[in-house]
C-alpha atoms as a PDB file:
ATOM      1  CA  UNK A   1    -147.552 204.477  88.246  1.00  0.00           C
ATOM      2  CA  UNK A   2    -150.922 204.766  89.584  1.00  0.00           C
ATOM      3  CA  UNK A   3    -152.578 201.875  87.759  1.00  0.00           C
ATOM      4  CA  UNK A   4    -149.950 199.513  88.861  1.00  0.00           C
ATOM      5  CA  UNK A   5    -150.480 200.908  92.642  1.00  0.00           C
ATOM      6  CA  UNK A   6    -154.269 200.290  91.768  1.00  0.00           C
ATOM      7  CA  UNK A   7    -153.287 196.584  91.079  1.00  0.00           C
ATOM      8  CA  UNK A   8    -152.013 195.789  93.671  1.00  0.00           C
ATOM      9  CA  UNK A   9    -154.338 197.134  95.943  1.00  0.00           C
ATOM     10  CA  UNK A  10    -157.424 195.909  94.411  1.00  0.00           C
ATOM     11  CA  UNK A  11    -155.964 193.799  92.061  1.00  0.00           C
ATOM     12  CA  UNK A  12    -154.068 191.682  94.416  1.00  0.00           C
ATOM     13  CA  UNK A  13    -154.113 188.271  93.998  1.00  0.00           C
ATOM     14  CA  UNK A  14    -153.808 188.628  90.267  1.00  0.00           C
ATOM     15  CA  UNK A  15    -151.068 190.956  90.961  1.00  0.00           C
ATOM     16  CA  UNK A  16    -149.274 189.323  93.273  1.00  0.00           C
ATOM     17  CA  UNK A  17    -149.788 185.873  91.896  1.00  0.00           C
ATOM     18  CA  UNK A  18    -147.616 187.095  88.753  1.00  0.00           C
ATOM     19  CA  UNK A  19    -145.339 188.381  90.587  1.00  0.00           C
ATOM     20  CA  UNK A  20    -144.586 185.112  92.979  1.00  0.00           C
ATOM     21  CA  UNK A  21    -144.521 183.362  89.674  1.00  0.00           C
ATOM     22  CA  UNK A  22    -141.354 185.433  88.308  1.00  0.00           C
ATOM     23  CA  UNK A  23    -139.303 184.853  91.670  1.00  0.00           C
ATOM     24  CA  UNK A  24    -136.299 182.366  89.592  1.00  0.00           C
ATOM     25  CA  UNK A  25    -136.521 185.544  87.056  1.00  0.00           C
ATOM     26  CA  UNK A  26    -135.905 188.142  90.079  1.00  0.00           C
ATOM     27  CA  UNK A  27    -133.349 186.112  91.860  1.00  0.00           C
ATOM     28  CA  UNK A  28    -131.679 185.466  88.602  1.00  0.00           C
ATOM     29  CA  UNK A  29    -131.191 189.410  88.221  1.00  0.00           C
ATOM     30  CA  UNK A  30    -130.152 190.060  91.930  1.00  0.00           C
ATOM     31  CA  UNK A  31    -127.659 187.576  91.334  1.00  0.00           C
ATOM     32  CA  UNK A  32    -126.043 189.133  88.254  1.00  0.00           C
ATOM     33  CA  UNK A  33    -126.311 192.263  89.536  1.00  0.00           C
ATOM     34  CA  UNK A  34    -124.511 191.496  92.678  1.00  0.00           C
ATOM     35  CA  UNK A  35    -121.905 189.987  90.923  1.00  0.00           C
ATOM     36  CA  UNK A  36    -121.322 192.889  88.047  1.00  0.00           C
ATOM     37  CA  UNK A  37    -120.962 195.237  91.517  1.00  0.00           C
ATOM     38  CA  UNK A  38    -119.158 193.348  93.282  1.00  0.00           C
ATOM     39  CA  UNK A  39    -121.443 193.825  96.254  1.00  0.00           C
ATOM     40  CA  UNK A  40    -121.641 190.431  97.815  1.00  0.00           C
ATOM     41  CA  UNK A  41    -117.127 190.897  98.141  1.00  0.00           C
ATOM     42  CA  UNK A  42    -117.326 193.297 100.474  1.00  0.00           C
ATOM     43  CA  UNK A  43    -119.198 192.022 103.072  1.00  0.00           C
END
């Protein structure tokens, strides 16, 4: 939405500060997802 947008544009280092502090969280996700899929087999 636009006030996200607007966050990170102006917003930025609060932004993207939260965001680099949730990486574990994100690669946590990736991971389950990939392996629900089946993605990662293929290759």
């Amino acid at each position: 939405d636009l006030e996200e947008l607007d966050a990170q544009w102006y917003d930025y280092e609060n932004y993207w500060d939260g965001i680099h502090k949730q990486t574990n969280k994100i690669d946590k996700l990736i991971r389950e997802f990939n392996e629900k899929t089946g993605l990662l087999k293929e290759l």
